[in-house]
N, C-alpha and C. Protein backbone atom coordinates (compact mmCIF):
# COMPACT_ATOMS: atom_id res chain seq x y z
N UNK A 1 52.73 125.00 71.77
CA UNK A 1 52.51 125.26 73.17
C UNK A 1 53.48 126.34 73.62
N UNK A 2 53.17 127.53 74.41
CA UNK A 2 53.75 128.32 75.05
C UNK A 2 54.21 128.28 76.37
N UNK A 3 55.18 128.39 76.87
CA UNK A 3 55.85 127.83 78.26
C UNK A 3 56.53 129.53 78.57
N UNK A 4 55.95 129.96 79.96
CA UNK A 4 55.73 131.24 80.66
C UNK A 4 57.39 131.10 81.43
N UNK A 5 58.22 131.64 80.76
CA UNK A 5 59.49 131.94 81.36
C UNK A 5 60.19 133.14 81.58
N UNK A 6 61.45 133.24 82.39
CA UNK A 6 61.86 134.57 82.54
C UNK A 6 63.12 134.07 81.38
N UNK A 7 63.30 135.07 80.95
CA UNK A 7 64.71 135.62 79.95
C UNK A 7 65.77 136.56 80.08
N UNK A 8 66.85 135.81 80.49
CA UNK A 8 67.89 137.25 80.84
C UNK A 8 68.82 137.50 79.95
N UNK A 9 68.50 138.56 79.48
CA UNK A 9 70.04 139.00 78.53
C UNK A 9 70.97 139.96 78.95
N UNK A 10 71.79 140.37 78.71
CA UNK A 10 72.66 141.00 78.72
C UNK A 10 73.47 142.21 77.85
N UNK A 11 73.37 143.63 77.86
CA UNK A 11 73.88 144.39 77.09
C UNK A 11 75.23 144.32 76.54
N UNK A 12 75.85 144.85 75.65
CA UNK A 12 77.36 144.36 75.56
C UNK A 12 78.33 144.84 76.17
N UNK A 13 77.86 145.94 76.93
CA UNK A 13 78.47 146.27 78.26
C UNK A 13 78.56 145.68 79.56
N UNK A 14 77.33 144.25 79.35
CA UNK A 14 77.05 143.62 81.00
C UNK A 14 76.26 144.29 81.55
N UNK A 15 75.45 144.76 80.72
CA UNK A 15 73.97 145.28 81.95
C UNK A 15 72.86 144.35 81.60
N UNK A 16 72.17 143.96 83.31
CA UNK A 16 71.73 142.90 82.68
C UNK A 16 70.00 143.40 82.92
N UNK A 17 69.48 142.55 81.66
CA UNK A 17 67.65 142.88 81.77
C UNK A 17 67.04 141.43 81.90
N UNK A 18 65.87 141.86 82.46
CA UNK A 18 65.03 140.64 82.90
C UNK A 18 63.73 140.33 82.46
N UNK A 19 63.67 139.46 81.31
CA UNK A 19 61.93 139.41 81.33
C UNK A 19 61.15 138.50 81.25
N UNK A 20 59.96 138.59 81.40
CA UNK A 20 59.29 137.54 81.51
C UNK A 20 58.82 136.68 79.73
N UNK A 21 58.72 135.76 79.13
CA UNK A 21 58.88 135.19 78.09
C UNK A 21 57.69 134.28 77.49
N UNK A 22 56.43 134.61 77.09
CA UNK A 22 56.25 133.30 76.23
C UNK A 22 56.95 132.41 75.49
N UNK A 23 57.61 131.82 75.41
CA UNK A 23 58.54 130.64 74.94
C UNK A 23 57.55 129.65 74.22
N UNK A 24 58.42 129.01 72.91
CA UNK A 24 58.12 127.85 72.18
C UNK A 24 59.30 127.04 72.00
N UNK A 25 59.28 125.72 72.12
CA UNK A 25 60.18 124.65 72.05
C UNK A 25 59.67 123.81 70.77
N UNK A 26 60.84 124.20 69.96
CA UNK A 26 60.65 123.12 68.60
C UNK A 26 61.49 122.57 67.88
N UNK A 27 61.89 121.30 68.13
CA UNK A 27 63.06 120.27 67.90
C UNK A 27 64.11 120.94 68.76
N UNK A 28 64.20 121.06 69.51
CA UNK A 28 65.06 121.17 70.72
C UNK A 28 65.81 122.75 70.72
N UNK A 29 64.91 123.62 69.52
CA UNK A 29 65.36 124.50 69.77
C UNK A 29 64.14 125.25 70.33
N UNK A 30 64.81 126.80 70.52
CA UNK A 30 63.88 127.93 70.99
C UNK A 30 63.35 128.67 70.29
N UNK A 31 61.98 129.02 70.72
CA UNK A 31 61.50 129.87 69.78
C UNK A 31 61.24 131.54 71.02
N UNK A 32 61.54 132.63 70.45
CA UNK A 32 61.39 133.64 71.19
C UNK A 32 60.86 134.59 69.86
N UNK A 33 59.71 135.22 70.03
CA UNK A 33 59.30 136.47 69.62
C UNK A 33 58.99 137.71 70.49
N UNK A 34 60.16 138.63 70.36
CA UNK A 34 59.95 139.90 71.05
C UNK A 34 59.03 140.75 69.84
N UNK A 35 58.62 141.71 70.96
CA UNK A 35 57.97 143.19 70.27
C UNK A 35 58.86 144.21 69.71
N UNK A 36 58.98 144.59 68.95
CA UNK A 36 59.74 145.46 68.47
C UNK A 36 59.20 146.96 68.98
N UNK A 37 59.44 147.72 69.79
CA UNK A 37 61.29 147.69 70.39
C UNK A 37 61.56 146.78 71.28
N UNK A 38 62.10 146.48 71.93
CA UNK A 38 62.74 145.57 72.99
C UNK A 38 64.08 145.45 73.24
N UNK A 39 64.12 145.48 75.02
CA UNK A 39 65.71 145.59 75.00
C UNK A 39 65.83 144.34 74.77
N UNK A 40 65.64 142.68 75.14
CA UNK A 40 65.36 141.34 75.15
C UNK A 40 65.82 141.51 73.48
N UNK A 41 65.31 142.27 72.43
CA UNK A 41 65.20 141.92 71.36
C UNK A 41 66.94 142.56 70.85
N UNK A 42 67.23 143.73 71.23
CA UNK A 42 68.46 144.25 70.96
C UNK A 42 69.59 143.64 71.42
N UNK A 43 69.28 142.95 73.03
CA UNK A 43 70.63 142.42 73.48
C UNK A 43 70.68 141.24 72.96
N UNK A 44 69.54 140.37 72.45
CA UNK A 44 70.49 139.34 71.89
C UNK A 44 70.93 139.43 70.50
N UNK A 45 70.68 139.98 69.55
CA UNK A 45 71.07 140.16 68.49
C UNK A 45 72.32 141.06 68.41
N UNK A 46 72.47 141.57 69.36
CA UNK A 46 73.79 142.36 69.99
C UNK A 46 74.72 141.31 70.26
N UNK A 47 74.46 140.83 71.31
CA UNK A 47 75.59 139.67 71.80
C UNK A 47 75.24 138.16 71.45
N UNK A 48 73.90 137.77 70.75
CA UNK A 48 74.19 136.07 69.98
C UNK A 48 73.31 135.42 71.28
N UNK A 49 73.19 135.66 72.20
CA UNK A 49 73.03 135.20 73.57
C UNK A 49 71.71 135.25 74.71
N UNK A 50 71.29 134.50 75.04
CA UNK A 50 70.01 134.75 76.21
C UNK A 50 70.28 133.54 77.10
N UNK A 51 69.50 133.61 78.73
CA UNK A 51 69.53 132.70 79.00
C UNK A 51 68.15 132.43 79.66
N UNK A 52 67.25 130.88 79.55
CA UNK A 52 66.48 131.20 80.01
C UNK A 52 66.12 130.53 80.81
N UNK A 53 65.64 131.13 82.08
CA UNK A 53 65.28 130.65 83.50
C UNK A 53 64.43 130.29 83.84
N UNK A 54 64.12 129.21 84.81
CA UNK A 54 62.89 128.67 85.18
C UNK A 54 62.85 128.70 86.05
N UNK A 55 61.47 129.43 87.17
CA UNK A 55 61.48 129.85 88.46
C UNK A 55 59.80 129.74 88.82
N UNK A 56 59.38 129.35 90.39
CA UNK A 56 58.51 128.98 90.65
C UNK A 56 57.90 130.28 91.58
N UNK A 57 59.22 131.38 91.59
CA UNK A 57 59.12 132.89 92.37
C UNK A 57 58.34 133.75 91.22
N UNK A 58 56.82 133.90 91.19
CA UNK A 58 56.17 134.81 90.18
C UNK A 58 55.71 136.17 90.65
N UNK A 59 56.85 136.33 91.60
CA UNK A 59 57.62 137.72 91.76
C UNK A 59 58.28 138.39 90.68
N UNK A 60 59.27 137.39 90.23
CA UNK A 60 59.98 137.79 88.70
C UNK A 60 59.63 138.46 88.09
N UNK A 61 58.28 137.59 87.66
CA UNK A 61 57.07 137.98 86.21
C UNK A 61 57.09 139.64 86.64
N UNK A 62 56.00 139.59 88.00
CA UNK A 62 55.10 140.50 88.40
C UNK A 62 56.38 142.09 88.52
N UNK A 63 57.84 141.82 89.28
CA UNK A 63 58.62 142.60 89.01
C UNK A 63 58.85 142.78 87.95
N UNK A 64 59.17 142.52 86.49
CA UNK A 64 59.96 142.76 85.42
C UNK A 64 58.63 143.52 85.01
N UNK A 65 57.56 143.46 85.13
CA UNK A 65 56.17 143.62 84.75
C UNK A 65 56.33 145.14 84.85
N UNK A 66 56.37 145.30 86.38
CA UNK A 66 56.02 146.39 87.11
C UNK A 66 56.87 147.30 87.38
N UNK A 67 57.75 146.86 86.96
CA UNK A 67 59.58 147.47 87.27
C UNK A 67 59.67 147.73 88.71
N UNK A 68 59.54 146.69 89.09
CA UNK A 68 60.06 146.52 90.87
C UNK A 68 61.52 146.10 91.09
N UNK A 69 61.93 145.83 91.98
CA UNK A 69 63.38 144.99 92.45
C UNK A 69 63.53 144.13 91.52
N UNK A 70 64.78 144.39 90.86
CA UNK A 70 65.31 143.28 90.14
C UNK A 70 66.04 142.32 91.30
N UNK A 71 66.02 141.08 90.39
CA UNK A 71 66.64 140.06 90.81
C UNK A 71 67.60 140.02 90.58
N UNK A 72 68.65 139.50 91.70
CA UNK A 72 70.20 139.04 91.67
C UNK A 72 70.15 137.85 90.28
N UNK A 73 71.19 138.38 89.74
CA UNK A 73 71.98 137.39 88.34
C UNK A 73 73.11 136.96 88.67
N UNK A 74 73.69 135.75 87.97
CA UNK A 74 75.28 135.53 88.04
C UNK A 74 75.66 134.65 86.64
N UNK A 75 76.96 135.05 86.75
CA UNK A 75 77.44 135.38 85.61
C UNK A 75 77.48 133.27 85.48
N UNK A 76 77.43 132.94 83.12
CA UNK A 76 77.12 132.03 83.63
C UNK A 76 78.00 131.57 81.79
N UNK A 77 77.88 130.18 81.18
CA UNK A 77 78.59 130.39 80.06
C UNK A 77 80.10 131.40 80.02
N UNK A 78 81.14 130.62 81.06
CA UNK A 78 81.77 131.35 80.99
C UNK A 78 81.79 132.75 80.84
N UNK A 79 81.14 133.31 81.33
CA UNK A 79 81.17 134.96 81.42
C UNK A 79 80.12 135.61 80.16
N UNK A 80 79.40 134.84 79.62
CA UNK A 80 78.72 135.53 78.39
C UNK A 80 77.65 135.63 78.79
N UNK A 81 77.16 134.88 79.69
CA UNK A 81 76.10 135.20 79.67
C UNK A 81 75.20 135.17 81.68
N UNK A 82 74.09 135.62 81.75
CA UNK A 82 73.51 136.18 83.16
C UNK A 82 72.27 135.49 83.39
N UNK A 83 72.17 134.54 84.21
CA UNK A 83 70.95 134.03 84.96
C UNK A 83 70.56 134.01 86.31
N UNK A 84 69.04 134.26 86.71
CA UNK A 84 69.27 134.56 87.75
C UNK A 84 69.51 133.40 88.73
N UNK A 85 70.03 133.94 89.64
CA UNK A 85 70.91 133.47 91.10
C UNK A 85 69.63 132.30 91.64
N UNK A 86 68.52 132.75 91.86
CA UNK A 86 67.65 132.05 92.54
C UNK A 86 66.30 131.46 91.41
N UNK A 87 67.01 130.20 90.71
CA UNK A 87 65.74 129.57 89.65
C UNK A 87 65.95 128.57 90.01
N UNK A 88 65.27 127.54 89.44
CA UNK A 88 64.88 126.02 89.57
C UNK A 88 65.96 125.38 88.59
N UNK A 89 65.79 126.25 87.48
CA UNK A 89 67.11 125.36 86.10
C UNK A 89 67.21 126.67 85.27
N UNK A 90 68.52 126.09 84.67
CA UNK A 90 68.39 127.25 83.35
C UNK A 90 68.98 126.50 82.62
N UNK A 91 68.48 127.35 81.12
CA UNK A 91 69.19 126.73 79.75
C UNK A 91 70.14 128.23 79.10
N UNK A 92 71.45 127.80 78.61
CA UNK A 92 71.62 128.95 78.13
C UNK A 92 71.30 128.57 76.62
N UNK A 93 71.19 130.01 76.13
CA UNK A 93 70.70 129.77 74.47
C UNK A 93 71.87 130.52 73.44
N UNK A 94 72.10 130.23 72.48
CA UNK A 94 72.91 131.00 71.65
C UNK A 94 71.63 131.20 70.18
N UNK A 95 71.86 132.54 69.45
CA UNK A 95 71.35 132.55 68.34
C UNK A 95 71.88 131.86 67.11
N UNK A 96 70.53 131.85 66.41
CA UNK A 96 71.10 130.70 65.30
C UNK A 96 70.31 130.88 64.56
N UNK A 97 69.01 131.92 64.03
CA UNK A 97 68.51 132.21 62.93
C UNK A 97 67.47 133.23 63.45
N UNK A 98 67.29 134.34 63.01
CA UNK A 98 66.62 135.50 62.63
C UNK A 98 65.63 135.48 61.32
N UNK A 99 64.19 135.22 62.25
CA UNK A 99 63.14 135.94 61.05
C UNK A 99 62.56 136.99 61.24
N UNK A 100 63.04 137.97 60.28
CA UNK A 100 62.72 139.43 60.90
C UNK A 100 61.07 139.23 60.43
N UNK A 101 60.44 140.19 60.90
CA UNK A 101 59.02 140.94 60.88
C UNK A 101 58.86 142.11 61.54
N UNK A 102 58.09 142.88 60.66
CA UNK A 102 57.88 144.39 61.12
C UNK A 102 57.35 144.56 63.01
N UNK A 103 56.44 143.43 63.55
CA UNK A 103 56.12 143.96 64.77
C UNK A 103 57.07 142.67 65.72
N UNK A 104 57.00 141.70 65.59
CA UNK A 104 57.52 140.62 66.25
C UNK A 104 58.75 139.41 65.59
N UNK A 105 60.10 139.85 65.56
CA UNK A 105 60.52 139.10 64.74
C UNK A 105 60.89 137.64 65.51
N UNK A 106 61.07 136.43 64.71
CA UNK A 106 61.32 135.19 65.48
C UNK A 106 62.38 134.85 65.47
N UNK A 107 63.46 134.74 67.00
CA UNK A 107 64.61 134.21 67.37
C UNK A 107 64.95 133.13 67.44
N UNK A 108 65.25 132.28 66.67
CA UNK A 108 65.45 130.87 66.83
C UNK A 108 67.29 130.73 67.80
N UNK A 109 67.15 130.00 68.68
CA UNK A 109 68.09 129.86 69.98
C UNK A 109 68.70 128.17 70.07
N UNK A 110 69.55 128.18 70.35
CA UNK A 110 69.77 126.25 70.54
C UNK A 110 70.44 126.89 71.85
N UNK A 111 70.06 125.14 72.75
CA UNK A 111 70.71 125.45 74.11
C UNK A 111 72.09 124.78 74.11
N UNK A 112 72.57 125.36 74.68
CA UNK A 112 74.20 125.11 74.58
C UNK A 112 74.89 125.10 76.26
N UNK A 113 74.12 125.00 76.97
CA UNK A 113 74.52 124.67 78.53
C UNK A 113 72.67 124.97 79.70
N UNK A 114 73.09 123.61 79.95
CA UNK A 114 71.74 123.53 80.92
C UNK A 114 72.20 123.23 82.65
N UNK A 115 71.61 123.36 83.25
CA UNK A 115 71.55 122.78 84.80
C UNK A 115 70.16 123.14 85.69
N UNK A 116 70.06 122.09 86.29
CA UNK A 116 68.52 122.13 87.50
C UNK A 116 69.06 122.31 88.89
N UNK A 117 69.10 123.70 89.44
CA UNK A 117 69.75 124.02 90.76
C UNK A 117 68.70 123.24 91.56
N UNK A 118 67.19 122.83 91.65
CA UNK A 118 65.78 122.80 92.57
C UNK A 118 65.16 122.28 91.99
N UNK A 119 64.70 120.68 92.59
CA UNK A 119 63.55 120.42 92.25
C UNK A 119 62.33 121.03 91.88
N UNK A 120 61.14 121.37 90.52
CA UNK A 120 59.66 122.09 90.62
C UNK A 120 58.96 121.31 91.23
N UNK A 121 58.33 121.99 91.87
CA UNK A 121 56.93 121.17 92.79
C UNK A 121 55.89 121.09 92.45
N UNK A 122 55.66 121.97 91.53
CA UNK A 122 54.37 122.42 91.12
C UNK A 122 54.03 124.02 91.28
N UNK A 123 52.76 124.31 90.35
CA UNK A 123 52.12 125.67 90.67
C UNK A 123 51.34 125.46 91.51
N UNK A 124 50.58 126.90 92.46
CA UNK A 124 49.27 126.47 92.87
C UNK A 124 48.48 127.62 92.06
N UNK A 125 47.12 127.91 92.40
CA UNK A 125 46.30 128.32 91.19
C UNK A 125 47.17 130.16 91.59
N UNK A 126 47.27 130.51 92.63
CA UNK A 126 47.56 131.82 92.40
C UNK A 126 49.04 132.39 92.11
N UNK A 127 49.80 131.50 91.83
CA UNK A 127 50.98 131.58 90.70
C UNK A 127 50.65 131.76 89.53
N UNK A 128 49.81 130.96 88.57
CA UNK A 128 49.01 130.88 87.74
C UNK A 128 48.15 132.37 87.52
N UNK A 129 47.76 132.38 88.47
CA UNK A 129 46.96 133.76 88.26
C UNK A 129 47.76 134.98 88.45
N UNK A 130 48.67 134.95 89.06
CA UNK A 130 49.69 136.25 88.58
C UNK A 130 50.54 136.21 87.29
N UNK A 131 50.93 135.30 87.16
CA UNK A 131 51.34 134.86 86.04
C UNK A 131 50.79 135.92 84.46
N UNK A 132 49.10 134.93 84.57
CA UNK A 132 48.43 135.53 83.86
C UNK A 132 47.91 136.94 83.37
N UNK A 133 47.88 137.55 85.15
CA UNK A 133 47.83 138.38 85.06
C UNK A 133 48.94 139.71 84.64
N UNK A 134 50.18 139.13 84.90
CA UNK A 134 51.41 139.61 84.23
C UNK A 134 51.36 139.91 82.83
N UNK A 135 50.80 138.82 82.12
CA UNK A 135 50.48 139.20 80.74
C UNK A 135 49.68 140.14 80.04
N UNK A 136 48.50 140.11 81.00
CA UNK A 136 47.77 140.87 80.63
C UNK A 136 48.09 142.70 80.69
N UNK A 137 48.90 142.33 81.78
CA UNK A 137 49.00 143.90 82.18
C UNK A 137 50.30 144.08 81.18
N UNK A 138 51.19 143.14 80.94
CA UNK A 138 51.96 143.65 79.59
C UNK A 138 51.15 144.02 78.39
N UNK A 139 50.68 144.17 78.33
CA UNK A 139 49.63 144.17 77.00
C UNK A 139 48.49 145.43 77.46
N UNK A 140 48.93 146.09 78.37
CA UNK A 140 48.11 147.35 78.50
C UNK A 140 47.44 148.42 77.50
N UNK A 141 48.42 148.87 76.55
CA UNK A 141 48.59 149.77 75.66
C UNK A 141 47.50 148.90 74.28
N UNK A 142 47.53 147.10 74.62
CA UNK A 142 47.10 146.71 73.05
C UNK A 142 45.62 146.19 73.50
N UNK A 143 45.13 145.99 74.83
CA UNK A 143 43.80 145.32 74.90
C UNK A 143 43.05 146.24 75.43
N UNK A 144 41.54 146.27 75.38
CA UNK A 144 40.79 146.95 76.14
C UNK A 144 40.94 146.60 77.71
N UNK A 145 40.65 147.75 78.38
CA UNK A 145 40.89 148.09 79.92
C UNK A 145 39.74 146.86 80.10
N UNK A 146 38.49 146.85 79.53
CA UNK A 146 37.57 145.90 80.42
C UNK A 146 37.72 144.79 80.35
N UNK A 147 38.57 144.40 79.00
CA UNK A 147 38.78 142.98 79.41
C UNK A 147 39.58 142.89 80.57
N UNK A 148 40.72 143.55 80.26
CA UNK A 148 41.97 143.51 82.25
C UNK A 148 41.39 143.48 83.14
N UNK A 149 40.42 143.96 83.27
CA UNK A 149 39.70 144.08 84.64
C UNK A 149 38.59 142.80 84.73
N UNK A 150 38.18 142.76 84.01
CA UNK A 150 37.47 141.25 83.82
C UNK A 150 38.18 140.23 84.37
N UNK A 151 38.96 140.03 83.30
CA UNK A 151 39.85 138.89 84.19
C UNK A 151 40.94 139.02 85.27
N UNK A 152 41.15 140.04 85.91
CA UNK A 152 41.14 140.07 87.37
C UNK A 152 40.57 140.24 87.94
N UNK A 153 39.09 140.08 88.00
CA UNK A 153 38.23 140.21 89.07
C UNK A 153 38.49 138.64 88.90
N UNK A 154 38.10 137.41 88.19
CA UNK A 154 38.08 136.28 87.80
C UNK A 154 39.34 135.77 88.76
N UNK A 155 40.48 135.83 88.05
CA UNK A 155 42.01 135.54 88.70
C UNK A 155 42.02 135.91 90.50
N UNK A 156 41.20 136.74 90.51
CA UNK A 156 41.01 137.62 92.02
C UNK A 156 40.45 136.25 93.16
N UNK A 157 39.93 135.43 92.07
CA UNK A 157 39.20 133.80 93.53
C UNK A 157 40.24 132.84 93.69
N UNK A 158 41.75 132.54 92.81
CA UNK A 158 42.36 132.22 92.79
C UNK A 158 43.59 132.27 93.97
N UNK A 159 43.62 133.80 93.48
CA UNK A 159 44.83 134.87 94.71
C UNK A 159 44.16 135.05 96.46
N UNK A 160 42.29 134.94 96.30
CA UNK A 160 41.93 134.34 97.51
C UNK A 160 41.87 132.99 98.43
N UNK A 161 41.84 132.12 97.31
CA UNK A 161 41.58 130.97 97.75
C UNK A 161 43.47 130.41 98.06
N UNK A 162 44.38 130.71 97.48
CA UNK A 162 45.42 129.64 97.43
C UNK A 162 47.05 130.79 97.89
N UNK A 163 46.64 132.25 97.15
CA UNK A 163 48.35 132.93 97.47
C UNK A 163 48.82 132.90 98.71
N UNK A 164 50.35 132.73 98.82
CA UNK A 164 51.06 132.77 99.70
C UNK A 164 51.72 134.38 99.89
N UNK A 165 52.64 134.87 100.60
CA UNK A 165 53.16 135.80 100.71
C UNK A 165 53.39 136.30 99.46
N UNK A 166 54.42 135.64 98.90
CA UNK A 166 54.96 135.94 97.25
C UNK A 166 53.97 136.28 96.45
N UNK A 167 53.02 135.30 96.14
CA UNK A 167 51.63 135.76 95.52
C UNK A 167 51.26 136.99 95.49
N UNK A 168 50.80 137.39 97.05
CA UNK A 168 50.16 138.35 97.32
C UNK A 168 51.15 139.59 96.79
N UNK A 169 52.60 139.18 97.32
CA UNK A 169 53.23 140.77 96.82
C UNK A 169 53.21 141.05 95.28
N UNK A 170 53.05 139.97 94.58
CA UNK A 170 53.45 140.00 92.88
C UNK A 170 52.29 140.63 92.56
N UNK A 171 50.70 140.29 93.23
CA UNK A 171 49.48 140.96 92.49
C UNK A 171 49.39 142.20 93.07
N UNK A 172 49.88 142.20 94.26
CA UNK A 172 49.73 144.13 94.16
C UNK A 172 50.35 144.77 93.47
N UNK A 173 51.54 144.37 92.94
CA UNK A 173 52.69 145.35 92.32
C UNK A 173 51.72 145.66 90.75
N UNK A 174 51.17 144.07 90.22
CA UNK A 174 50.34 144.13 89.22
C UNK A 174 48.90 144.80 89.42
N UNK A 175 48.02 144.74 90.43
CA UNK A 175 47.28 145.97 90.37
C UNK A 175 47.47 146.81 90.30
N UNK A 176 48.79 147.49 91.08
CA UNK A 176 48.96 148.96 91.06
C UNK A 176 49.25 148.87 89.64
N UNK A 177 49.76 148.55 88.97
CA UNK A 177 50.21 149.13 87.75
C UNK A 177 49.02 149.04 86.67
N UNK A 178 47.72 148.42 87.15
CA UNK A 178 45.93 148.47 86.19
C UNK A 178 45.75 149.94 86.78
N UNK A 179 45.87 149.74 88.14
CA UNK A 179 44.90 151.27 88.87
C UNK A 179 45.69 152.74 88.44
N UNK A 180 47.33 152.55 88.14
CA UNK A 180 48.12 153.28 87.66
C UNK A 180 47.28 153.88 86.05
N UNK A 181 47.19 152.38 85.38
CA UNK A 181 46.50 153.15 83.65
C UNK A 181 45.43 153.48 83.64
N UNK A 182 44.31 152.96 84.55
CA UNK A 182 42.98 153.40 84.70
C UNK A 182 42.78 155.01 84.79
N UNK A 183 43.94 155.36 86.06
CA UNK A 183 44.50 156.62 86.33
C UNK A 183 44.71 157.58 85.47
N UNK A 184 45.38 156.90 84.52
CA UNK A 184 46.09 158.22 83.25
C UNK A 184 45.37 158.17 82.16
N UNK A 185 44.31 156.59 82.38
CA UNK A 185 43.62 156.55 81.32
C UNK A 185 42.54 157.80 81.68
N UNK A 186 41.59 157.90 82.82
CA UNK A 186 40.62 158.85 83.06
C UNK A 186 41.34 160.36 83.18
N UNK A 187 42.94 160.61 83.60
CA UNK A 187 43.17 161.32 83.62
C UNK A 187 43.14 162.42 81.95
N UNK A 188 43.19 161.55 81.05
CA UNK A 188 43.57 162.36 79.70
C UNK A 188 42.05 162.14 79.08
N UNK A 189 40.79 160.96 79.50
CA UNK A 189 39.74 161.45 79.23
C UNK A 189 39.19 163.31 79.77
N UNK A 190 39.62 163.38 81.15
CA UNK A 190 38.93 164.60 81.90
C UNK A 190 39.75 165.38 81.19
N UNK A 191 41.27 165.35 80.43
CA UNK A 191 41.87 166.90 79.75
C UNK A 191 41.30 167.15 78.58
């Protein structure tokens, strides 16, 4: 099972990046596969370290997505490590085994400091559907355009029937960034 989280690491200078995470949990450890390149993938094998956040704001997603406003972090593991300021819980993770592979290698993580700042309440469907749609639009460059658009027209009864403010701002940032490739996509058909 995959569990939709944000991931913050940290450069070894303290610059901090934010992303959004398919996650696997297996025997109490973590499973993380980045894409190769990735900063997510460099800073922790750089510094040993990630931390990962759980947040019901799918602003996050839709920002880290879209490269909008980052979110406020604070410093956390005694100074090693950066989560953000406003989540529900976090776990911090330390590395603990590397399986490389040419496109996606697998990070195995144990948590080594947890806390729940906020009760979760639940999703409603158009969290869910930005969410989803976050993914999809990460994956621009690897799926066909009609499926993306398919399933946001679909996700689109969701973000009508149920988004709140937050909602609404996370799927525009994520349309603009479909209507953005559609853009450069027709633009380099017409050159």
């Amino acid at each position: 099972m995959i569990y939709e989280t944000i991931v913050t690491t940290c450069s070894p200078e303290g610059e901090a990046h934010i992303a959004p995470f398919g996650i696997q949990w297996h025997d109490g450890k973590v499973l993380i596969m980045p894409f190769k390149p990735s900063t997510t993938l460099q800073n922790i094998l750089q510094t040993g370290m990630a931390v990962l956040n759980l947040t019901d704001d799918v602003r996050v997603f839709a920002a880290a997505i879209a490269k909008k406003t980052t979110f406020a972090t604070e410093v956390v593991a005694e100074g090693k490590a950066l989560r953000l300021k406003d989540c529900l819980a976090h776990h911090v993770l330390t590395l603990t085994q590397v399986e490389e592979d040419e496109v996606r290698p697998k990070l195995w993580l144990k948590v080594i400091e947890s806390e729940t700042h906020v009760p979760f309440m639940g999703f409603n469907r158009a969290q869910a559907a930005v969410i989803e749609l976050a993914v999809l639009v990460s994956r621009l460059q690897r799926l066909p355009i009609e499926k993306v658009t398919q399933e946001m027209q679909y996700l689109q009864i969701a973000i009508d029937k149920t988004a709140g403010p937050r909602e609404l701002e996370a799927w525009q940032w994520l349309v603009d960034c479909v209507n953005n490739h559609l853009a450069q996509q027709s633009g380099l058909q017409q050159a």
